[in-house]
C-alpha atoms as a PDB file:
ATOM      1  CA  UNK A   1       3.170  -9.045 -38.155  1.00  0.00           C
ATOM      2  CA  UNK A   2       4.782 -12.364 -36.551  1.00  0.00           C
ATOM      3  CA  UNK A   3       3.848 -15.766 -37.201  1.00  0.00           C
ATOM      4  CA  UNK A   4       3.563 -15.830 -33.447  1.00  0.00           C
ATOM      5  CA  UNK A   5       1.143 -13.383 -33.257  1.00  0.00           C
ATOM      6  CA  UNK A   6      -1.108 -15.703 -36.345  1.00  0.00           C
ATOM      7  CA  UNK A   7      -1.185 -18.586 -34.711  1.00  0.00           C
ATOM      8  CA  UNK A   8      -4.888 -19.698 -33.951  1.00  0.00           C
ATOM      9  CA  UNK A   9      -5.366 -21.144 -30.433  1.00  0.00           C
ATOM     10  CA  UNK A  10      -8.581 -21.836 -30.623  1.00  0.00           C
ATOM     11  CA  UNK A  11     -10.559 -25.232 -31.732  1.00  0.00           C
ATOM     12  CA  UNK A  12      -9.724 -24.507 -35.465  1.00  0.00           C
ATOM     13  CA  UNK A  13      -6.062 -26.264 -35.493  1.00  0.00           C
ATOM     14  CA  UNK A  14      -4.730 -26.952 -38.939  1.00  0.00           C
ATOM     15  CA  UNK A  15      -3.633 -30.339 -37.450  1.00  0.00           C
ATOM     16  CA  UNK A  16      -6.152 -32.886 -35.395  1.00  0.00           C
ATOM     17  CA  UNK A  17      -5.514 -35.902 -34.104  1.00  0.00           C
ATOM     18  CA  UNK A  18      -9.176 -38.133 -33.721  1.00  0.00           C
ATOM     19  CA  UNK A  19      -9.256 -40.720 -30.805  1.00  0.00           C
ATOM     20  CA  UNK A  20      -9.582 -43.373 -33.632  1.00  0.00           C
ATOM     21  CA  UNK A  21      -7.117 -46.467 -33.781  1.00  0.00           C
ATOM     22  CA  UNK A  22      -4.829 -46.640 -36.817  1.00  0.00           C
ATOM     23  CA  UNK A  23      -5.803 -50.028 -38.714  1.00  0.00           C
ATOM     24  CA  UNK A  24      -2.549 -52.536 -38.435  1.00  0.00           C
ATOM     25  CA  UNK A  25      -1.212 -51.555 -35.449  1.00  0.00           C
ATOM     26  CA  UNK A  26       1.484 -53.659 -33.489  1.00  0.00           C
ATOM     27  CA  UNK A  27       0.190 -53.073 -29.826  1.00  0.00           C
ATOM     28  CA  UNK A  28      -3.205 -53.484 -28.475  1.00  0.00           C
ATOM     29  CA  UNK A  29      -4.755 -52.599 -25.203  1.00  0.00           C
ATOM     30  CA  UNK A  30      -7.286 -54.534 -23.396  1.00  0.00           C
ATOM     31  CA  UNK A  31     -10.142 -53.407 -21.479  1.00  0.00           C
ATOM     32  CA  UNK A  32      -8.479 -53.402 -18.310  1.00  0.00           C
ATOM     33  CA  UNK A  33      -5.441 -51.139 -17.441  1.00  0.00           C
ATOM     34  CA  UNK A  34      -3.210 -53.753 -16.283  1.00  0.00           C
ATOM     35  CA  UNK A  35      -3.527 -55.950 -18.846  1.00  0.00           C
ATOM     36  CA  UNK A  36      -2.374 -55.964 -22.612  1.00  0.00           C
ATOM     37  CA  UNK A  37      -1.967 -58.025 -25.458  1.00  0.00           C
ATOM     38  CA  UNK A  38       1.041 -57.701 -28.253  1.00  0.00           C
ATOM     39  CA  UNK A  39       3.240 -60.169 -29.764  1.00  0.00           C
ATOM     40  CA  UNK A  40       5.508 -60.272 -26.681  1.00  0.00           C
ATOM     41  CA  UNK A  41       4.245 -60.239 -23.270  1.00  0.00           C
ATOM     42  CA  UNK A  42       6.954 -58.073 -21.898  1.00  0.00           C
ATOM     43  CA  UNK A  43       5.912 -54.840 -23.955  1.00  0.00           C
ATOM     44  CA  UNK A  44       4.479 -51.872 -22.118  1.00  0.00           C
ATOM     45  CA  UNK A  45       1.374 -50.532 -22.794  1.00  0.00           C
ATOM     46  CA  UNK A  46       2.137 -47.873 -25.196  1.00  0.00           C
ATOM     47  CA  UNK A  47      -0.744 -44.946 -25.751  1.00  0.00           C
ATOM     48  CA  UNK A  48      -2.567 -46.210 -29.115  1.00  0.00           C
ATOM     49  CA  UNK A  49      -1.587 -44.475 -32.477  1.00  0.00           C
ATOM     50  CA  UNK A  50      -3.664 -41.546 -33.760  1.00  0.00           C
ATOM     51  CA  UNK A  51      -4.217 -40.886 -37.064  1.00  0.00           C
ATOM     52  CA  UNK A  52      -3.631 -37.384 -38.582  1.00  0.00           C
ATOM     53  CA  UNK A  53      -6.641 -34.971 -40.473  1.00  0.00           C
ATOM     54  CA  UNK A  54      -6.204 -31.806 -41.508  1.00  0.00           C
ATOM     55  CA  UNK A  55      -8.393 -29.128 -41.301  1.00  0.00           C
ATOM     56  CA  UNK A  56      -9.671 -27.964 -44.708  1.00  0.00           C
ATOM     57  CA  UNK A  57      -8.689 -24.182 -43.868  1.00  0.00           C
ATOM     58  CA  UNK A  58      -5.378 -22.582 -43.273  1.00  0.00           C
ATOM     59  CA  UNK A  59      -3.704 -19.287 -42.642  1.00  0.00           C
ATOM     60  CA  UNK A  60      -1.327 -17.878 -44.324  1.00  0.00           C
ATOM     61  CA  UNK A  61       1.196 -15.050 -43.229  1.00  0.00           C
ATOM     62  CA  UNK A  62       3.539 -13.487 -46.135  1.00  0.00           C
ATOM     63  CA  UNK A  63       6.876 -12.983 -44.507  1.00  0.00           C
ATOM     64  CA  UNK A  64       9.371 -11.020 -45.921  1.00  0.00           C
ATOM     65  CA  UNK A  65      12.749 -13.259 -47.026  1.00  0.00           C
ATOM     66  CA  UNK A  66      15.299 -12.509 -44.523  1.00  0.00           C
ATOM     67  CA  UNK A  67      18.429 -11.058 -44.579  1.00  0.00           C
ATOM     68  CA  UNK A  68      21.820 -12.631 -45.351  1.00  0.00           C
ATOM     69  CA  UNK A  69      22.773 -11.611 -41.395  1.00  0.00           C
ATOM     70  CA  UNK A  70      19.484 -13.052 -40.121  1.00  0.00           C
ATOM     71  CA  UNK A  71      20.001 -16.346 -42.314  1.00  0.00           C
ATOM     72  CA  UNK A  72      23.512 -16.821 -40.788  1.00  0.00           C
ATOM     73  CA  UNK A  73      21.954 -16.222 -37.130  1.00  0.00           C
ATOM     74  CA  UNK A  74      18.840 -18.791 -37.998  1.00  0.00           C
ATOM     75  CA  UNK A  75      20.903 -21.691 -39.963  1.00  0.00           C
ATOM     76  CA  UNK A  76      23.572 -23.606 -39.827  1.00  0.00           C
ATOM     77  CA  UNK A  77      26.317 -22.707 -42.183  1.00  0.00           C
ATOM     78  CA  UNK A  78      28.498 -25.305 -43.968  1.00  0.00           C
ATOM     79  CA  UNK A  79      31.240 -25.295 -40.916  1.00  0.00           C
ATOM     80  CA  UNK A  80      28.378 -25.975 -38.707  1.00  0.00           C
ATOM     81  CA  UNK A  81      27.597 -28.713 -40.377  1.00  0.00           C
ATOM     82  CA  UNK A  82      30.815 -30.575 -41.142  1.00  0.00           C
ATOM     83  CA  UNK A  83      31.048 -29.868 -37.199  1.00  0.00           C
ATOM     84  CA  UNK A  84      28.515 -32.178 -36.822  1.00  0.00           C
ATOM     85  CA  UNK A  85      29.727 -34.831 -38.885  1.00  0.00           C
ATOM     86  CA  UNK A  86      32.530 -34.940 -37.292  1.00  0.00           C
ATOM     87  CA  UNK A  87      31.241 -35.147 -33.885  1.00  0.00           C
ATOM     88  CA  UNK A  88      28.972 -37.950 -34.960  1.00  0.00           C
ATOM     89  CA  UNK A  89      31.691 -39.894 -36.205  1.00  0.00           C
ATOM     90  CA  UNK A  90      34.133 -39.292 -33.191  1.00  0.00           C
ATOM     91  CA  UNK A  91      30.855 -40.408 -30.406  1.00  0.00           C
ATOM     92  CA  UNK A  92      30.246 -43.530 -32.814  1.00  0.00           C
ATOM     93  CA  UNK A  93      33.887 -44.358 -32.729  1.00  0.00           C
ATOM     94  CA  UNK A  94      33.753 -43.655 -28.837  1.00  0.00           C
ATOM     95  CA  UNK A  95      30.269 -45.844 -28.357  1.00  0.00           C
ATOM     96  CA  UNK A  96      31.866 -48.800 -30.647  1.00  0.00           C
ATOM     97  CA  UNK A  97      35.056 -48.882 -28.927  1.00  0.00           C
ATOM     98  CA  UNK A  98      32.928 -49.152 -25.294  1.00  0.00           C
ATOM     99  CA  UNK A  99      30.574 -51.290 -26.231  1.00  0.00           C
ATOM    100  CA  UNK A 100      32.652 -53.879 -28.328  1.00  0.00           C
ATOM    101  CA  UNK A 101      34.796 -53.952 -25.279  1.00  0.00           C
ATOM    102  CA  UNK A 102      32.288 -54.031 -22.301  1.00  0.00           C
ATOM    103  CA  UNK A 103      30.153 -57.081 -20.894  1.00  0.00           C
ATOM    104  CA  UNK A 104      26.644 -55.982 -22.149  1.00  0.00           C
ATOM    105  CA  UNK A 105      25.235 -56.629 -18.518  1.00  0.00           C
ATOM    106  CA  UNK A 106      28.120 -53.880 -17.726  1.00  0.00           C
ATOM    107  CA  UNK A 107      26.683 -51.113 -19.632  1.00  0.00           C
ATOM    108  CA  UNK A 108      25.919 -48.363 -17.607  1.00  0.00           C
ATOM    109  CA  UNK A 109      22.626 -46.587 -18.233  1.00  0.00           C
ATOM    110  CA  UNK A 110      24.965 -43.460 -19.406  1.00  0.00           C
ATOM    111  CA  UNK A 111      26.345 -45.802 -22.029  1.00  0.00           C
ATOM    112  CA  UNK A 112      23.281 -46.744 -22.959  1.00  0.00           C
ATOM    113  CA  UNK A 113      21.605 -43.045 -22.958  1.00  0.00           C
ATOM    114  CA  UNK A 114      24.839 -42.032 -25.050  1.00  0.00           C
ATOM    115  CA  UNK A 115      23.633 -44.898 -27.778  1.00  0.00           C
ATOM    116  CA  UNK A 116      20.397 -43.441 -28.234  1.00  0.00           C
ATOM    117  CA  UNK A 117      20.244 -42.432 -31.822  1.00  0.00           C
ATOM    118  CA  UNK A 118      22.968 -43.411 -32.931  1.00  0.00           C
ATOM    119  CA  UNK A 119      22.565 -47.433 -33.015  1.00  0.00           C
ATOM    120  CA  UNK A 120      22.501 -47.946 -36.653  1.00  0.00           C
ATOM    121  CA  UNK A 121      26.398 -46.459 -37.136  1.00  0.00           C
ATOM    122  CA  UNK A 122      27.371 -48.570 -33.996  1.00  0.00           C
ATOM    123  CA  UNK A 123      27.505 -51.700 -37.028  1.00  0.00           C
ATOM    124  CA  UNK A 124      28.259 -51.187 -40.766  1.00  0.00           C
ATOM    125  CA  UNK A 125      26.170 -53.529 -41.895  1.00  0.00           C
ATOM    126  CA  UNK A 126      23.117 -52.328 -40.385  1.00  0.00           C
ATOM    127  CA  UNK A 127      23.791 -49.039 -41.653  1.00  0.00           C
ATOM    128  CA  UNK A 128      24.470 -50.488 -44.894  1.00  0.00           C
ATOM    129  CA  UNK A 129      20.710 -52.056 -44.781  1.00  0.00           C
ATOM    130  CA  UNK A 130      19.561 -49.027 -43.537  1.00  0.00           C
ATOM    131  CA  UNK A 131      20.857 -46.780 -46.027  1.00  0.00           C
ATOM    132  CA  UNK A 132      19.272 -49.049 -48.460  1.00  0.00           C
ATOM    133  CA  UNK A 133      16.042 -48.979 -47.358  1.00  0.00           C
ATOM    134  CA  UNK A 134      15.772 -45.667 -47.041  1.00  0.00           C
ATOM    135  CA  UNK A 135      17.035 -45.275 -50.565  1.00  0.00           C
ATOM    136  CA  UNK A 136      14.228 -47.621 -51.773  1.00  0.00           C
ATOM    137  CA  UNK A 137      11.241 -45.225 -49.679  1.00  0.00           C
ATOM    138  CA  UNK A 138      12.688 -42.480 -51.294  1.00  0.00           C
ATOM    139  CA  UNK A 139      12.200 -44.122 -54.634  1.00  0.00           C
ATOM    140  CA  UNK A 140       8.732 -45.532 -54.153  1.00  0.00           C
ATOM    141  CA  UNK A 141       7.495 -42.381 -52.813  1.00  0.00           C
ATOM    142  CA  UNK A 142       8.985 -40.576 -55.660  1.00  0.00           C
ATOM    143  CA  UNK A 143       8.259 -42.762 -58.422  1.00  0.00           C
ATOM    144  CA  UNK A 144       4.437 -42.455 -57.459  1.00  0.00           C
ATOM    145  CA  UNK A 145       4.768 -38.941 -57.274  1.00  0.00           C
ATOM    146  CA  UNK A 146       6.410 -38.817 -60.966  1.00  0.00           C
ATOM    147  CA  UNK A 147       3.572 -41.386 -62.073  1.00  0.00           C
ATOM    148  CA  UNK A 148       1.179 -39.165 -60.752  1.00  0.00           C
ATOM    149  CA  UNK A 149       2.537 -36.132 -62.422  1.00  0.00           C
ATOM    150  CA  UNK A 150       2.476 -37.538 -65.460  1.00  0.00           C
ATOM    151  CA  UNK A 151      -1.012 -38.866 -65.477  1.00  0.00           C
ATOM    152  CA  UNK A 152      -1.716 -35.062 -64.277  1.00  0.00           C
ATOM    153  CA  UNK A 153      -4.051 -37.348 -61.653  1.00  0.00           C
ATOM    154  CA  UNK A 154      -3.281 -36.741 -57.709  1.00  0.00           C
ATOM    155  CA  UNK A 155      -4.011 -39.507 -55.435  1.00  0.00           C
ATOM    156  CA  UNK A 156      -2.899 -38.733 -52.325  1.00  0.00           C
ATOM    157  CA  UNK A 157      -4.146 -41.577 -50.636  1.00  0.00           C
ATOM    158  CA  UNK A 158      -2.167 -43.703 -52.543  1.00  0.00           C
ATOM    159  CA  UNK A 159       1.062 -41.971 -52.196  1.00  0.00           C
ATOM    160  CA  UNK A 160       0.465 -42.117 -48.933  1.00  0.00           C
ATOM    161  CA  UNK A 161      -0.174 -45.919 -48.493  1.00  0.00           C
ATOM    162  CA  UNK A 162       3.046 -46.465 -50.392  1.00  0.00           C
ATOM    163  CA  UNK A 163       5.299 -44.379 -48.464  1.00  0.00           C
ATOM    164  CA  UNK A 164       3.380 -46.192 -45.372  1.00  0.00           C
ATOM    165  CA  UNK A 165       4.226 -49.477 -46.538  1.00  0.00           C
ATOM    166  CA  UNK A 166       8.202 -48.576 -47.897  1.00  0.00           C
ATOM    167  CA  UNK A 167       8.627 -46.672 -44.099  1.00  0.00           C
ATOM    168  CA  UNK A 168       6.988 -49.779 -42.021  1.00  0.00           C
ATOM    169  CA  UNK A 169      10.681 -50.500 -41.547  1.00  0.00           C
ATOM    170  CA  UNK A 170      11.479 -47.606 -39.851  1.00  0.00           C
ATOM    171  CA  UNK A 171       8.363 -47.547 -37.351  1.00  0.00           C
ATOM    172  CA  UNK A 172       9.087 -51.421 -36.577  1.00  0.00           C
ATOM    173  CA  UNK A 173      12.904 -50.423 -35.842  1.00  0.00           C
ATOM    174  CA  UNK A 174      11.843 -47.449 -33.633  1.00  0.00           C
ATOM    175  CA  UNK A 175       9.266 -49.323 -31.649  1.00  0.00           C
ATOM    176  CA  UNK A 176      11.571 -52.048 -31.443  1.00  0.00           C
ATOM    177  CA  UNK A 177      13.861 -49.779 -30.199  1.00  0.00           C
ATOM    178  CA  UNK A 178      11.953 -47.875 -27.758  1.00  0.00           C
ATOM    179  CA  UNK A 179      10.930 -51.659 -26.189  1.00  0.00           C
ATOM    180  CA  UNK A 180      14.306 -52.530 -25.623  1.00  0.00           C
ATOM    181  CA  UNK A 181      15.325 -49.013 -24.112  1.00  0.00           C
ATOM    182  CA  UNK A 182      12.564 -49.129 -22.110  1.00  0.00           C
ATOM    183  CA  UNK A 183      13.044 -52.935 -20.666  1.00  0.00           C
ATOM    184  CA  UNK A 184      16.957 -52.155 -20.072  1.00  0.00           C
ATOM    185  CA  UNK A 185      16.477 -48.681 -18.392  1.00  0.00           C
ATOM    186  CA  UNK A 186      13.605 -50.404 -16.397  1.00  0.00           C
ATOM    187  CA  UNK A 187      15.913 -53.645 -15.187  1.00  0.00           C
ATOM    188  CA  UNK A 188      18.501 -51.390 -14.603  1.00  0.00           C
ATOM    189  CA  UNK A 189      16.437 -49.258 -11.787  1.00  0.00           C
ATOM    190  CA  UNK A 190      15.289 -52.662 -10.520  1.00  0.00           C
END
């Protein structure tokens, strides 16, 4: 048997996502279409943010652990990988050298496109800060987890308000982010 062939595509997903608004959201839209509220004026209206449930049954295929040939064909292997690296580091260098040497109102919308994803190794500061932060989620989330373990009491809802609040600054980065794209790409077709 597949896992394609157990997928359910009917109305009993293990994943929903209710038309309710997540509490403490940035962005808010009005009434009318046209108009929107947020803490700048210039921000598009975004769809709002669903929340996640999930359904209280699942299914569950046993698949047989592959074969050392299928794992080399389905994962990347450790040359893959430092492949990777190293083409990361050699399009950072690349975007850092263009950028640090081109009028920002110069940029071409390849330059920019080329950026995407990569903005927090353009400076080594920010990926400093960023490094850090993530390091401090990953300790929250896992000091709960190891409180909870120990206590031999699971609150979910907890750990997940506390890896909500130490990941806020990733959310606010990547909405940030998507704002800014968004206005440049948009001035640029202007």
């Amino acid at each position: 048997m597949t896992p394609e062939s157990t997928m359910n595509c009917g109305n009993d997903l293990l994943v929903d996502f209710p038309t309710s608004r997540r509490q403490g959201q940035i962005f808010t839209v009005e009434s009318t279409p046209s108009t929107s509220t947020s803490k700048e004026q210039s921000t598009p209206p975004f769809p709002s943010f669903k929340k996640v449930r999930f359904s209280e049954v699942a299914d569950m295929t046993h698949v047989d652990f592959p074969s050392s040939s299928e794992l080399h064909q389905r994962w990347y292997t450790a040359d893959d990988k430092t492949r990777f690296k190293r083409t990361l580091a050699r399009d950072v260098r690349r975007m850092i050298s263009i950028v640090s040497s081109t009028p920002g109102e110069c940029l071409s919308t390849e330059v920019l496109e080329a950026c995407v994803g990569i903005e927090i190794f353009l400076s080594r500061d920010l990926a400093q800060r960023t490094r850090e932060k993530r390091a401090r989620h990953m300790i929250g989330v896992l000091n709960e987890s190891g409180r909870q373990r120990r206590s031999e009491r699971s609150d979910d809802e907890r750990l997940s308000r506390i890896s909500e609040k130490t990941s806020r600054w990733a959310r606010d980065r990547a909405f940030e982010l998507a704002v800014g794209y968004w206005e440049l790409f948009r001035e640029m077709e202007e």
